[in-house]
N, C-alpha and C. Protein backbone atom coordinates (compact mmCIF):
# COMPACT_ATOMS: atom_id res chain seq x y z
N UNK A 1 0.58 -1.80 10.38
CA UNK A 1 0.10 -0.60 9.70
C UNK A 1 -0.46 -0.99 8.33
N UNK A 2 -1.82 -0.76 7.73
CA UNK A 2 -2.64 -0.75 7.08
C UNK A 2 -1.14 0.23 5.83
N UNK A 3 -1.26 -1.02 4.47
CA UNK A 3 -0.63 0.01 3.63
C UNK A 3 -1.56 -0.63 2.33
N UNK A 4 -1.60 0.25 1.40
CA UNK A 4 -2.47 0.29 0.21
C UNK A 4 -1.34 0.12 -1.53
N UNK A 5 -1.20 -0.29 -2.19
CA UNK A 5 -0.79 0.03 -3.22
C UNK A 5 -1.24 -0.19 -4.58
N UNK A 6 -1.26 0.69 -5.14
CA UNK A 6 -2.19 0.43 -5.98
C UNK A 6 -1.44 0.11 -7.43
N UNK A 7 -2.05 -0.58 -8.29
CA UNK A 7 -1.54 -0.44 -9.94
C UNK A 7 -2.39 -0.88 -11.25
N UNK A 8 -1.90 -0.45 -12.28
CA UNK A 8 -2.64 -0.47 -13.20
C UNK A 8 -2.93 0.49 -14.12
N UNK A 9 -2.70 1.87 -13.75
CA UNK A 9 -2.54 2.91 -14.35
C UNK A 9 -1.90 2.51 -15.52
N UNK A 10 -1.96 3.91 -16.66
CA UNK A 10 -1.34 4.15 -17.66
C UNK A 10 -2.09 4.79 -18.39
N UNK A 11 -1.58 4.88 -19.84
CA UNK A 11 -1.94 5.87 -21.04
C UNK A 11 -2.84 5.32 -22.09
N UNK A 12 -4.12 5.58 -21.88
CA UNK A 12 -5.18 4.70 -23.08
C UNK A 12 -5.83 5.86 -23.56
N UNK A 13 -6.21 5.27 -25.13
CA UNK A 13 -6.98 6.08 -26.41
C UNK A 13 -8.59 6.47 -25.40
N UNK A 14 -9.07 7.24 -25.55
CA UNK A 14 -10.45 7.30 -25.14
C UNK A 14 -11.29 6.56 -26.25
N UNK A 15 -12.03 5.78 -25.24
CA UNK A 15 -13.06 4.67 -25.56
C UNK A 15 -12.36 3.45 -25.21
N UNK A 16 -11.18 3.45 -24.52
CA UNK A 16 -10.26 1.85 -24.42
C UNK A 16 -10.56 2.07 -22.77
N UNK A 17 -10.45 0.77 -22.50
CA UNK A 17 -10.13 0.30 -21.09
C UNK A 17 -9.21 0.14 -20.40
N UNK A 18 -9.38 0.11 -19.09
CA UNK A 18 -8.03 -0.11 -18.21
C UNK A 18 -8.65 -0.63 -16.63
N UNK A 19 -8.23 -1.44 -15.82
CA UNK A 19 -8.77 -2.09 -14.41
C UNK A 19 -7.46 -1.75 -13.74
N UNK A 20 -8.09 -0.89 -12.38
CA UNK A 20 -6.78 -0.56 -11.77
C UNK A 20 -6.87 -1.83 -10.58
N UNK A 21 -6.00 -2.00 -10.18
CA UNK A 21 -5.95 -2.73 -8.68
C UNK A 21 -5.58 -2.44 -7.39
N UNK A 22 -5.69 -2.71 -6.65
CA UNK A 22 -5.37 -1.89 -4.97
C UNK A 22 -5.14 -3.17 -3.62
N UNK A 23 -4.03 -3.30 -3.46
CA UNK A 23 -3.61 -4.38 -3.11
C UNK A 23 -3.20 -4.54 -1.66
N UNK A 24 -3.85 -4.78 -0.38
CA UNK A 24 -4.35 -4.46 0.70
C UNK A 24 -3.25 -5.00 1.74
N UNK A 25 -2.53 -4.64 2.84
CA UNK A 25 -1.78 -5.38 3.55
C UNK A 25 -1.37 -4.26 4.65
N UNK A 26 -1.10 -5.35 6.03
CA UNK A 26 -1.15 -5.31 7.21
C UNK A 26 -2.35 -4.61 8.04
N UNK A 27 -3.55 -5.63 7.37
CA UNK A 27 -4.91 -5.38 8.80
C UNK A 27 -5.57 -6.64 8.03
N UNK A 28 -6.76 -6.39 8.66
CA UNK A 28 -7.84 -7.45 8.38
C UNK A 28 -8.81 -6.68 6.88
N UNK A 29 -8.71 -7.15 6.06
CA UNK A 29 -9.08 -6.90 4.90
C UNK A 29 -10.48 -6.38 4.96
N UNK A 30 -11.09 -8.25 5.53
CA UNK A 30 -12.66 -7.64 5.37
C UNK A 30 -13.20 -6.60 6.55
N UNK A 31 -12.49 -5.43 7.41
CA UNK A 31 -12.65 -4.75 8.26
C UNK A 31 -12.91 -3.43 7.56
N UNK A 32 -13.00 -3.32 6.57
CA UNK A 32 -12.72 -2.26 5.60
C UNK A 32 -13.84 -1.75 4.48
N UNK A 33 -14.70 -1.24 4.77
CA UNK A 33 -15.20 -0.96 2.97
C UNK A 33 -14.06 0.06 2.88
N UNK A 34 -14.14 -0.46 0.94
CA UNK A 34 -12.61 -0.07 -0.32
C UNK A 34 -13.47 0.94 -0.98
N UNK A 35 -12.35 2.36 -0.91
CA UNK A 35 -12.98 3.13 -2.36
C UNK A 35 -11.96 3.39 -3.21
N UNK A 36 -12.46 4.14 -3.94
CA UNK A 36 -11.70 4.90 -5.00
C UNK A 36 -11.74 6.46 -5.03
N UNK A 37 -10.87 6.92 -5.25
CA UNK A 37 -11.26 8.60 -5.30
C UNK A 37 -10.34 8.96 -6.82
N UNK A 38 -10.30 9.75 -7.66
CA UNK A 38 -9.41 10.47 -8.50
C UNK A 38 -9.15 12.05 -7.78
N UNK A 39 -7.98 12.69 -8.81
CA UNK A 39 -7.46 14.13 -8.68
C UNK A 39 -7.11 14.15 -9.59
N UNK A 40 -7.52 15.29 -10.27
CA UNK A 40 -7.04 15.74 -11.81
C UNK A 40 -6.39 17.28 -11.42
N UNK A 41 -5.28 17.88 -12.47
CA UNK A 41 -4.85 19.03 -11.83
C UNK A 41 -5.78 20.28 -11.94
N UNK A 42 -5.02 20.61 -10.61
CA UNK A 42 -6.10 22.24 -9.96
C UNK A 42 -7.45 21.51 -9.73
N UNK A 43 -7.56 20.56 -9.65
CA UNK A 43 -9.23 19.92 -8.96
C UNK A 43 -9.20 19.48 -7.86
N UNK A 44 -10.10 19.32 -6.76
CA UNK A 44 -9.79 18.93 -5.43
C UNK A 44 -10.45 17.02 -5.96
N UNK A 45 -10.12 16.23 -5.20
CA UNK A 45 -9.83 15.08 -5.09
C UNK A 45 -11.63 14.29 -4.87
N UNK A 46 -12.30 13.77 -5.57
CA UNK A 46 -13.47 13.08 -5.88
C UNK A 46 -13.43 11.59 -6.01
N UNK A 47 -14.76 11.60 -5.11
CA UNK A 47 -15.73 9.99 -5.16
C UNK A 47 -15.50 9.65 -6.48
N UNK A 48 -14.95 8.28 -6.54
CA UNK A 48 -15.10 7.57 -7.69
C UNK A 48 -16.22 6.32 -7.64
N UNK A 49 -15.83 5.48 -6.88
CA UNK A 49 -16.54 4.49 -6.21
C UNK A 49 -15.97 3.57 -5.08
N UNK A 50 -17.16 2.68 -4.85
CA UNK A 50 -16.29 2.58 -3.11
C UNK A 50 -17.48 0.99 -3.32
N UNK A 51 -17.07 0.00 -2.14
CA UNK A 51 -17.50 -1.22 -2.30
C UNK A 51 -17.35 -1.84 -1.22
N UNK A 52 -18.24 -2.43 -0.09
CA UNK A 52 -18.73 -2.73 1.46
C UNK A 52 -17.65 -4.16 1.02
N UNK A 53 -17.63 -4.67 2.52
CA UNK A 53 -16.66 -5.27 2.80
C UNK A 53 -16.88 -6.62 2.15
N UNK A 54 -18.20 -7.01 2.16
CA UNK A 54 -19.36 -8.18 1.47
C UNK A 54 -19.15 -7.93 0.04
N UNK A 55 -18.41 -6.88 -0.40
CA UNK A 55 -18.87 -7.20 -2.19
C UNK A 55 -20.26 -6.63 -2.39
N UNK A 56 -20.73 -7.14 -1.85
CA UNK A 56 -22.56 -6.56 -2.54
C UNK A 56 -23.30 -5.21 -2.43
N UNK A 57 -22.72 -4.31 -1.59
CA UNK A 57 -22.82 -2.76 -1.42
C UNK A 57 -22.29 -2.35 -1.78
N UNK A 58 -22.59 -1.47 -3.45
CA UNK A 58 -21.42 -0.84 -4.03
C UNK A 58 -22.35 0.64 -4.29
N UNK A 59 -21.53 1.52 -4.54
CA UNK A 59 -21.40 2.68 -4.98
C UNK A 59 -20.89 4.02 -5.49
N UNK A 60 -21.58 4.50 -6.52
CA UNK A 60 -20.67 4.99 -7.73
C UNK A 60 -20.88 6.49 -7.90
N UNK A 61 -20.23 7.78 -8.53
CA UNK A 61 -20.15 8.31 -8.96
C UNK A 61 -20.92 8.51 -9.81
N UNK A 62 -21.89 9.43 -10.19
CA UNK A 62 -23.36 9.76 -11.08
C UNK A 62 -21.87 9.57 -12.35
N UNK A 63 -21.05 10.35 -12.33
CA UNK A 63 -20.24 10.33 -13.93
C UNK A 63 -19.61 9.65 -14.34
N UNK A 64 -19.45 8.16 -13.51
CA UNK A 64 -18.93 7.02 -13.82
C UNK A 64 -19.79 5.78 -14.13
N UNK A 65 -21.41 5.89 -13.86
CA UNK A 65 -22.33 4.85 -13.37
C UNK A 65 -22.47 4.59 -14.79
N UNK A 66 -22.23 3.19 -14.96
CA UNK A 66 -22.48 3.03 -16.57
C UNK A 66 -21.36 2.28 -17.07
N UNK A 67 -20.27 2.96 -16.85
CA UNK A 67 -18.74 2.81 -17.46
C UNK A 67 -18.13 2.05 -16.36
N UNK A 68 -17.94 2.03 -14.87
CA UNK A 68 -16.94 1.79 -14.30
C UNK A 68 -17.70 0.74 -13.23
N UNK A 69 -16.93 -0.09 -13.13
CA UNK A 69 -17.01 -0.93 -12.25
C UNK A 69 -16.28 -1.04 -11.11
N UNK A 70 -16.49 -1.58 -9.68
CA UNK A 70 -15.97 -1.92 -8.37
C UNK A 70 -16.33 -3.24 -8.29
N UNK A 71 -14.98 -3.74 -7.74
CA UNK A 71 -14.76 -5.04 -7.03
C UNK A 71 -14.10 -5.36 -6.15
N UNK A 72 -14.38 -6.48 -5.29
CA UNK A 72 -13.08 -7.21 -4.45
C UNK A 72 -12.35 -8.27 -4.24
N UNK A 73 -12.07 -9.46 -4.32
CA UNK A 73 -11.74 -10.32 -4.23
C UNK A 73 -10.95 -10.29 -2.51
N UNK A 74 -11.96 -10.86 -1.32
CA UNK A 74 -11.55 -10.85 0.01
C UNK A 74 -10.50 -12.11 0.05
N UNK A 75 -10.46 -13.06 -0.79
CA UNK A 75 -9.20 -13.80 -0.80
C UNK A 75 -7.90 -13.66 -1.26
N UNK A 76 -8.11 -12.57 -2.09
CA UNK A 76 -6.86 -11.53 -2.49
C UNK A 76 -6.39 -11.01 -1.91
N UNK A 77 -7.16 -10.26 -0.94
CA UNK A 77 -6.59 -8.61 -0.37
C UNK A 77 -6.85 -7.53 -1.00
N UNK A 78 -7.44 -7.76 -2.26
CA UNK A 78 -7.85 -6.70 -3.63
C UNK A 78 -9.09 -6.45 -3.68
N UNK A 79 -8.75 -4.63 -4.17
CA UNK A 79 -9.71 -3.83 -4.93
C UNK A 79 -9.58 -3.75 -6.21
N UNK A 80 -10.55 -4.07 -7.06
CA UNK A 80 -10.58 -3.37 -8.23
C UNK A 80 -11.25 -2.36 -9.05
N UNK A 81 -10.92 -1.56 -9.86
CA UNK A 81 -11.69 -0.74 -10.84
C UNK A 81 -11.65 -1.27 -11.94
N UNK A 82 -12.65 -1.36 -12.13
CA UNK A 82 -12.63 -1.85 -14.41
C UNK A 82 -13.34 -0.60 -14.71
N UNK A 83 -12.75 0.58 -15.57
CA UNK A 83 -12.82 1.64 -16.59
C UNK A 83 -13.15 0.89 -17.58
N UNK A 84 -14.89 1.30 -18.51
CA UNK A 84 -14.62 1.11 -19.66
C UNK A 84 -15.19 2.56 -19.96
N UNK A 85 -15.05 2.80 -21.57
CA UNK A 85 -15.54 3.76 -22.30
C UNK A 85 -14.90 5.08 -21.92
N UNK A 86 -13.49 4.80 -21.47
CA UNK A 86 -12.75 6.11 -21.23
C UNK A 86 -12.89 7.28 -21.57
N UNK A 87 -12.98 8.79 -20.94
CA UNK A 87 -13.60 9.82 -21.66
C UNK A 87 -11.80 10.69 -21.46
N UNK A 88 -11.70 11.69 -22.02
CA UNK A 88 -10.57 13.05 -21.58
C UNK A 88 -11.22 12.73 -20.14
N UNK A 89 -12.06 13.60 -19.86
CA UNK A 89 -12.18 13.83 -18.29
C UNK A 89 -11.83 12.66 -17.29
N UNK A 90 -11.47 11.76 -17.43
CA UNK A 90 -11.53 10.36 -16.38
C UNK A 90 -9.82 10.55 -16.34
N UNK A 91 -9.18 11.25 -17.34
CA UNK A 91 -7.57 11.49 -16.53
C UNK A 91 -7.21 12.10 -15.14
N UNK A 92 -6.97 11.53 -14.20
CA UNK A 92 -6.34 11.71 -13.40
C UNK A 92 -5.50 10.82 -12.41
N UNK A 93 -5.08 11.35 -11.33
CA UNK A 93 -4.26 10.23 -10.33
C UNK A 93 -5.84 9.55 -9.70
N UNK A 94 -5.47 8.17 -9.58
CA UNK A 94 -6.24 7.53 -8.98
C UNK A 94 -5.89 6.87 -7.69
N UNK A 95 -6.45 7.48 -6.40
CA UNK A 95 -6.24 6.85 -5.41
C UNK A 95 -6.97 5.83 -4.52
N UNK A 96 -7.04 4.68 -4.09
CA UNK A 96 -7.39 3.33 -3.76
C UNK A 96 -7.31 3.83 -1.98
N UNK A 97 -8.78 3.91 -1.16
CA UNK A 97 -8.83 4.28 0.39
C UNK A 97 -9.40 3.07 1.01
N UNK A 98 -9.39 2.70 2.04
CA UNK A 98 -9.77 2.04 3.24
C UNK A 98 -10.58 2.73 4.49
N UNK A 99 -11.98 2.40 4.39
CA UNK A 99 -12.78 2.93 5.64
C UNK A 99 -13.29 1.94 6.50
N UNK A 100 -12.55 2.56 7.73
CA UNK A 100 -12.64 1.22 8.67
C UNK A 100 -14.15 1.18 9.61
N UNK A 101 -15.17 -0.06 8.92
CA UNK A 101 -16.07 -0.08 9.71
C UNK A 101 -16.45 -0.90 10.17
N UNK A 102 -16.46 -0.73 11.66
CA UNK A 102 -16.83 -1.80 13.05
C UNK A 102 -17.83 -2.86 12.65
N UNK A 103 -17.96 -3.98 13.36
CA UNK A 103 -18.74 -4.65 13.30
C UNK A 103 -19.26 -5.51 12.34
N UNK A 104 -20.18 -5.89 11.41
CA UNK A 104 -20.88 -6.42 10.42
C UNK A 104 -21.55 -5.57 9.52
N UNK A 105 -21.41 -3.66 9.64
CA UNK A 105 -22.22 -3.17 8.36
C UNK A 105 -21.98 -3.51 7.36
N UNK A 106 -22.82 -3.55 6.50
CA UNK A 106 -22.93 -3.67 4.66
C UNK A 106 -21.98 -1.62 4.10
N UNK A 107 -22.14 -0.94 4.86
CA UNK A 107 -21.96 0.35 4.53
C UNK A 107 -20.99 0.74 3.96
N UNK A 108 -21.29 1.13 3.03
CA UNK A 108 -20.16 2.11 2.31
C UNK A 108 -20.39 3.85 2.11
N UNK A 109 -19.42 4.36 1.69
CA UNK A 109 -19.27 5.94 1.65
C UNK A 109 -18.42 6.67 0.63
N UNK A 110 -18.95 7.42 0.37
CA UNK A 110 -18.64 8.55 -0.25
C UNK A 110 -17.52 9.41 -0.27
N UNK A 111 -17.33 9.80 1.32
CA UNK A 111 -17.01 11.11 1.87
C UNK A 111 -15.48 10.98 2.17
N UNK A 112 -15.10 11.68 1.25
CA UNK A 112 -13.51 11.76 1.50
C UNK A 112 -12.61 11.50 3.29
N UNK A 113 -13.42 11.97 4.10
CA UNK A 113 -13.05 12.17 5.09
C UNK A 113 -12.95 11.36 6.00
N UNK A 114 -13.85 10.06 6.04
CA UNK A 114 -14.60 8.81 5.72
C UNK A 114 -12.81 7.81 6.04
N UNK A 115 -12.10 7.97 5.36
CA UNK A 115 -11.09 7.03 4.42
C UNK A 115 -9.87 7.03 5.48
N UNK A 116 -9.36 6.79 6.30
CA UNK A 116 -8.50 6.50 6.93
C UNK A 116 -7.12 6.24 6.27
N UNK A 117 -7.01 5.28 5.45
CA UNK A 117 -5.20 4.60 4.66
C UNK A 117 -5.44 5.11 3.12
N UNK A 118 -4.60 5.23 2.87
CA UNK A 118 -4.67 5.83 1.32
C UNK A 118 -3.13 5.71 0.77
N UNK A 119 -3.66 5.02 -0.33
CA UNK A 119 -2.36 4.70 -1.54
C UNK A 119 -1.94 5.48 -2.06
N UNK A 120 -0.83 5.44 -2.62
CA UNK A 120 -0.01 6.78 -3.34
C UNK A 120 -0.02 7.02 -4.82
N UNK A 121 -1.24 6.18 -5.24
CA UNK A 121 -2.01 7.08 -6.34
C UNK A 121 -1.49 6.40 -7.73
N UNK A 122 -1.91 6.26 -8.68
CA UNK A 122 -1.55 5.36 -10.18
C UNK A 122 -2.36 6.86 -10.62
N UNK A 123 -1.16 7.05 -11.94
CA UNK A 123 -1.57 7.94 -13.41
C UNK A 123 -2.63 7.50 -14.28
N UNK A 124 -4.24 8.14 -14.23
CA UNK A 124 -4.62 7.14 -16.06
C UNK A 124 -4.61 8.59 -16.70
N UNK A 125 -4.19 8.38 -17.60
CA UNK A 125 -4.12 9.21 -18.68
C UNK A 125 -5.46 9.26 -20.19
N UNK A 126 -5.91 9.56 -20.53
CA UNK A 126 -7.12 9.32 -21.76
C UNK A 126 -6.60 10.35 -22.79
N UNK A 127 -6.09 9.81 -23.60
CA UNK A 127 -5.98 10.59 -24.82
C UNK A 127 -6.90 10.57 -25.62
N UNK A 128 -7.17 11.32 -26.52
CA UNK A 128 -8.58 11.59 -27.37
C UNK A 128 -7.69 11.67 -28.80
């Protein structure tokens, strides 16, 4: 069984950084494009960014493009996020998904629905 865990969360000044990680075990890693989603309270749960199984198909969030980065390291088992330029709004739970796609696509996605395994979420907090 495909389990996800993620870390890295915590409490930073807005304008400071933070790289979450998402740490991949029991399947085949590169079977997977990795996303990211957040939930902030009373908000339903949003695309953060997400990253094809190759590393080289990535894609972002119009309100993150700029600031946030996606990565993987397939010899890890890891996803990463690098947050820079933290805003208030970028507080929320951050959850780390797995979309399982067949074959050799480059493809990645968006779509919540998309995401099959999902981690149980790291706090960032942005204080202003």
């Amino acid at each position: 069984q495909v389990q996800l865990v993620e870390s890295g969360g915590g409490l930073v000044q807005a304008g400071g950084s933070l790289r979450l990680s998402c740490l991949f075990s029991g399947g085949t890693f590169t079977s997977y494009a990795m996303g990211w989603f957040r939930q902030a309270p009373g908000k339903e749960r949003e695309f953060v960014a997400a990253v094809s199984w190759t590393g080289e198909n990535v894609d972002l969030a119009d309100s993150v493009e700029g600031r946030f980065t996606i990565s993987r390291d397939n010899a890890k088992n890891t996803v990463y996020l690098q947050m820079n330029s933290l805003k208030d709004e970028d507080s929320a739970v951050y959850y780390c998904a797995a979309d399982y796609i067949p074959g050799t696509s480059d493809y990645v996605g968006d779509i919540f629905d998309e995401y099959i395994y999902w981690g149980q979420g790291t706090q960032v907090t942005v204080s202003s």
